[in-house]
C-alpha atoms as a PDB file:
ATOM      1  CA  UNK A   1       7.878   7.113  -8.661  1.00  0.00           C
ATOM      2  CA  UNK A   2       5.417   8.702  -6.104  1.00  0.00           C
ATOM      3  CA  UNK A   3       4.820  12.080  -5.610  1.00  0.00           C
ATOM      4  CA  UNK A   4       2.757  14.460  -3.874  1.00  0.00           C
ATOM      5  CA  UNK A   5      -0.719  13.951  -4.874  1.00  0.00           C
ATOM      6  CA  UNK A   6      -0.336  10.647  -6.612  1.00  0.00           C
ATOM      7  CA  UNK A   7      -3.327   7.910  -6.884  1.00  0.00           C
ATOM      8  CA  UNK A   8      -2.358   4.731  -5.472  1.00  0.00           C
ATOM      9  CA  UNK A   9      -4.613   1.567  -4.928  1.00  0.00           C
ATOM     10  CA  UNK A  10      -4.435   0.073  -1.842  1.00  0.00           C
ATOM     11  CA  UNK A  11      -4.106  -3.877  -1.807  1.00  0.00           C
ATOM     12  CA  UNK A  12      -4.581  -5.528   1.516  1.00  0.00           C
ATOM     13  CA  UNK A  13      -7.665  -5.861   3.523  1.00  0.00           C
ATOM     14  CA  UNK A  14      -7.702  -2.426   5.776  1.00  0.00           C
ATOM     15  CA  UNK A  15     -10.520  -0.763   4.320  1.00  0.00           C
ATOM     16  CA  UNK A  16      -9.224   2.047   2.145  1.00  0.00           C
ATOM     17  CA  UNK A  17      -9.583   1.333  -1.426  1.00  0.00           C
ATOM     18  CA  UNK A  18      -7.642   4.283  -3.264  1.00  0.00           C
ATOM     19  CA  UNK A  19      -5.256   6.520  -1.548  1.00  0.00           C
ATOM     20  CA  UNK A  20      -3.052  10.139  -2.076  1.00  0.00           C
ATOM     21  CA  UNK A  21      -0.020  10.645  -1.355  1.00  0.00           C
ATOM     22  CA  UNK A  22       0.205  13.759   0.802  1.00  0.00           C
ATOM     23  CA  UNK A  23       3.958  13.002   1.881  1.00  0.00           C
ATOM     24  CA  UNK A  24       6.992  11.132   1.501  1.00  0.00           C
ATOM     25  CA  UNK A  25       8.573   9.985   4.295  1.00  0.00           C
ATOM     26  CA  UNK A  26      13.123  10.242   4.571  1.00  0.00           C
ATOM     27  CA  UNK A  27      13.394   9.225   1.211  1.00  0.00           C
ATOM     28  CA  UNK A  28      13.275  12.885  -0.494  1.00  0.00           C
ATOM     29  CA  UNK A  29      10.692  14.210  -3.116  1.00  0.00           C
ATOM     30  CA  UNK A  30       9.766  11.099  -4.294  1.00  0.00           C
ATOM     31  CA  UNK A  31       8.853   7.454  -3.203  1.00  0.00           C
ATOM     32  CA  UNK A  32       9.854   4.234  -5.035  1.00  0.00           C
ATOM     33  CA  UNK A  33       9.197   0.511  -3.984  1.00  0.00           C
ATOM     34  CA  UNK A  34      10.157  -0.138  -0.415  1.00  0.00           C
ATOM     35  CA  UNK A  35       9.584   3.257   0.551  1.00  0.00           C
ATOM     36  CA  UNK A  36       6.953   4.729   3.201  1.00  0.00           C
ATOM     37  CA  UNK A  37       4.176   7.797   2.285  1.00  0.00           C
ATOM     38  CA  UNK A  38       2.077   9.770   4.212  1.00  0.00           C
ATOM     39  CA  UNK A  39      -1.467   9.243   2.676  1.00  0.00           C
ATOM     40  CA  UNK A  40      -4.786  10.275   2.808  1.00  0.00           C
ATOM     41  CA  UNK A  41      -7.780   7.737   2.104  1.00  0.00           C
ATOM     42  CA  UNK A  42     -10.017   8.924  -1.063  1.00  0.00           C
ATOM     43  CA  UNK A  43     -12.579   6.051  -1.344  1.00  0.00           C
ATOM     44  CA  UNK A  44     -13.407   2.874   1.597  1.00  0.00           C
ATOM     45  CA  UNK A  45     -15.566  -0.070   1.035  1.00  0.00           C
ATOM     46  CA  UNK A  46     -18.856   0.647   1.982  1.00  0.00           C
ATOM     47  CA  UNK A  47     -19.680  -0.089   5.377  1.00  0.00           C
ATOM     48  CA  UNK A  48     -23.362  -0.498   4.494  1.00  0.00           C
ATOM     49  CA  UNK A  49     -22.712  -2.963   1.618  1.00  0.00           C
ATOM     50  CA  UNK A  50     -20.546  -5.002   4.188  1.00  0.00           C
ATOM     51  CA  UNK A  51     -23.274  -5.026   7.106  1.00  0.00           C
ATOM     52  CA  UNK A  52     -26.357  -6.672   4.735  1.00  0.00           C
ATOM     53  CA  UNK A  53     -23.714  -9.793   3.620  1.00  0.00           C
ATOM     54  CA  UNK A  54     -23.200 -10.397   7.408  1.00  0.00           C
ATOM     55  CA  UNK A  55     -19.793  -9.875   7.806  1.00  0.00           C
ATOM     56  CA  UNK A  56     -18.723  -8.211  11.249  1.00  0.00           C
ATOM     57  CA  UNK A  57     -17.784  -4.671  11.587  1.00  0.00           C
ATOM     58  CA  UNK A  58     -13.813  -5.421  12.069  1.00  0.00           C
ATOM     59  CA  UNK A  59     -14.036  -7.360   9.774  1.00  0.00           C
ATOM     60  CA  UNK A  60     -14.800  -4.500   7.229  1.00  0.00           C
ATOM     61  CA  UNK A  61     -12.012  -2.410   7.826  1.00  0.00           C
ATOM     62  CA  UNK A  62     -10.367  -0.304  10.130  1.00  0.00           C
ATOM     63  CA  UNK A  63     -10.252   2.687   7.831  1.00  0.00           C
ATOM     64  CA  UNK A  64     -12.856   5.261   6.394  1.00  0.00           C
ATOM     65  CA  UNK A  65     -12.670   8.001   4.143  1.00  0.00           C
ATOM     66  CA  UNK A  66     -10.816  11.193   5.114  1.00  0.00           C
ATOM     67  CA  UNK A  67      -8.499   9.118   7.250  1.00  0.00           C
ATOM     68  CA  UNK A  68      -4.297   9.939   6.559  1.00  0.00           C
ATOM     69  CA  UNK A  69      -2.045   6.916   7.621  1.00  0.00           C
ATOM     70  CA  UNK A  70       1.178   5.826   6.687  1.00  0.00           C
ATOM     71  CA  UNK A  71       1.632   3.268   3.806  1.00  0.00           C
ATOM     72  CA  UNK A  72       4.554   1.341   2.218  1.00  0.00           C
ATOM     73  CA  UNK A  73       4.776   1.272  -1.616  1.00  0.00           C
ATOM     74  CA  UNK A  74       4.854  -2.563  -3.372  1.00  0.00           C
ATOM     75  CA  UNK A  75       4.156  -1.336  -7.289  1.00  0.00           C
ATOM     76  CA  UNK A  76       4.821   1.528  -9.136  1.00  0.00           C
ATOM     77  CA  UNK A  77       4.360   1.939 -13.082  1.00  0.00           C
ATOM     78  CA  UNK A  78       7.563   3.980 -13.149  1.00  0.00           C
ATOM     79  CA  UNK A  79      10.125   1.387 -14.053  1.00  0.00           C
ATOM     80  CA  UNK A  80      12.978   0.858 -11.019  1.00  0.00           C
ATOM     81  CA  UNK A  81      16.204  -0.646 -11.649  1.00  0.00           C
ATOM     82  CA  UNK A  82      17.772  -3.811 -10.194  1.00  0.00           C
ATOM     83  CA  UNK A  83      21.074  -4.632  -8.936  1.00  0.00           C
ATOM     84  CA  UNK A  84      21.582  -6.862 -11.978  1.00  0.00           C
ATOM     85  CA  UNK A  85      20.696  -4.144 -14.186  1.00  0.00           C
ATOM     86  CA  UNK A  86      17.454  -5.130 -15.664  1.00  0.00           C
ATOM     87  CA  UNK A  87      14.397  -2.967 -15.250  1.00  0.00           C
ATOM     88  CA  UNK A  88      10.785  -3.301 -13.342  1.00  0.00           C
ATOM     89  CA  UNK A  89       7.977  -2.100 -13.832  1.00  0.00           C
ATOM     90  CA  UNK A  90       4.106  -2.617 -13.058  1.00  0.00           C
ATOM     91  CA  UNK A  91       0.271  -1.511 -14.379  1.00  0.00           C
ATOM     92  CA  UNK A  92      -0.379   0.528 -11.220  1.00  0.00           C
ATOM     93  CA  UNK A  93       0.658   2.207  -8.342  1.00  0.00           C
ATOM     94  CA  UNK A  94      -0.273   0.006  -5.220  1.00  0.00           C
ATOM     95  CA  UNK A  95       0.598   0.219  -1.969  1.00  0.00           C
ATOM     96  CA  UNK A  96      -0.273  -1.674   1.726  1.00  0.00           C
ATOM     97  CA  UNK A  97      -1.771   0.413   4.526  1.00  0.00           C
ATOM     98  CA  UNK A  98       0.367   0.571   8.256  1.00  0.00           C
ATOM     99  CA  UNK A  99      -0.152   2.060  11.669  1.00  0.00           C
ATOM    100  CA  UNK A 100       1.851   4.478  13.463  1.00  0.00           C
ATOM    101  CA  UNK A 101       4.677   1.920  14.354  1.00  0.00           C
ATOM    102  CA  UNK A 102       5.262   0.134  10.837  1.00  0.00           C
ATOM    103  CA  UNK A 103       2.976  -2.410  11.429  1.00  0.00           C
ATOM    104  CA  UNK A 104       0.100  -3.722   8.220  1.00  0.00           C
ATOM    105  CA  UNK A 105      -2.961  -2.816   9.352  1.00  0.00           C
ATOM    106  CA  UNK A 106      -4.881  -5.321   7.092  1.00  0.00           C
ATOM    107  CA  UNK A 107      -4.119  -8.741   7.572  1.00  0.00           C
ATOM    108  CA  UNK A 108      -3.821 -10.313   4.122  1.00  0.00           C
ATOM    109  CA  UNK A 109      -1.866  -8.475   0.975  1.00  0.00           C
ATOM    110  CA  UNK A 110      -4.597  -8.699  -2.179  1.00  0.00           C
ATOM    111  CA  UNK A 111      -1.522  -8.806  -5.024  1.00  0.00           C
ATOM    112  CA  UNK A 112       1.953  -9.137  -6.312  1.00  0.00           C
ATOM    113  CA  UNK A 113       4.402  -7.109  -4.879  1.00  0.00           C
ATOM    114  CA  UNK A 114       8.416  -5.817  -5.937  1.00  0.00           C
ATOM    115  CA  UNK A 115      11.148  -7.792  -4.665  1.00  0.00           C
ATOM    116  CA  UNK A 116      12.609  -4.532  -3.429  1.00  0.00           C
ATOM    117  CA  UNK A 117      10.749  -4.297   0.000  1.00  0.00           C
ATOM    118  CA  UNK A 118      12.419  -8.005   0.959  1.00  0.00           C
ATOM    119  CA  UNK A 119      15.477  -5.437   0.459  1.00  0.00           C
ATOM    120  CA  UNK A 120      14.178  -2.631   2.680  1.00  0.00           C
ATOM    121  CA  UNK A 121      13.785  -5.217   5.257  1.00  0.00           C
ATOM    122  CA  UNK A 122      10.188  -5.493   4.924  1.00  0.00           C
ATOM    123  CA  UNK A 123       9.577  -9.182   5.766  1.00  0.00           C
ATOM    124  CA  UNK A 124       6.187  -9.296   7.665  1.00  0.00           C
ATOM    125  CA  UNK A 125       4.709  -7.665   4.367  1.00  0.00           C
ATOM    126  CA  UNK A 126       6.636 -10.044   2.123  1.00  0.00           C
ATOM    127  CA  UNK A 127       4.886 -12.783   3.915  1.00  0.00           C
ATOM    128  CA  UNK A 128       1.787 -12.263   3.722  1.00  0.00           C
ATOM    129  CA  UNK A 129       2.223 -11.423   0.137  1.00  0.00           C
ATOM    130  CA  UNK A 130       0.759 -14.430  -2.378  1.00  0.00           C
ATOM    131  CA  UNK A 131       3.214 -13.607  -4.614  1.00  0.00           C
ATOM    132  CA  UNK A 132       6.999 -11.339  -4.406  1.00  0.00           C
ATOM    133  CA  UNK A 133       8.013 -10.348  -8.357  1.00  0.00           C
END
């Protein structure tokens, strides 16, 4: 469950590292899996650190600090409930960065992510996921 000012990690390649929720987007007060945010970037990788191992700026990432985006949430450590009635639930919050019109900004998903955005019809995400839970 995802809430205004929540910590979330971010696990694809964008260049955001941690993230806050600043707003939840159609689905109410508060976000589960599947569901799209409104989020503010809190800490990058280090452009600098990138540049010495010679590794091209767009490479990097396409997002700094102080940047909001949108992002669609794959993990949360409040447990969700399945259609067969059993329960999930993960370690972290995580989510995967997008751009204005859904798209992933990154282009390779870092983690595991819930079943439950195969659901929400999120299939470009699933894909490039190494491994749907």
């Amino acid at each position: 469950m995802i809430q205004l000012k929540s910590l979330l990690k971010v696990i694809d390649n964008s260049g955001a590292l941690v993230v806050e929720c600043i707003n939840v987007i159609g689905a109410g007060r508060h976000a589960s899996i599947g569901d799209e945010i409104v989020c503010a970037v809190k800490r990058a990788r280090p452009l600098s650190a990138a540049m010495t191992t010679g590794a091209s700026q767009a490479s990097v990432g396409k997002l700094k600090k102080g940047d909001v985006s949108r992002a669609l949430v794959v993990r949360t450590a409040k447990e969700v409930r399945r259609l067969d009635g059993s329960y999930i639930k993960f370690d972290d919050n995580a989510c995967v960065m997008l751009n204005k019109q859904g798209q992933p900004l990154g282009n390779r998903v870092l983690g595991v992510i819930g079943s439950e955005c195969r659901q929400k019809r999120w299939a470009k995400i699933v894909s490039m996921a190494p491994r749907v839970v």
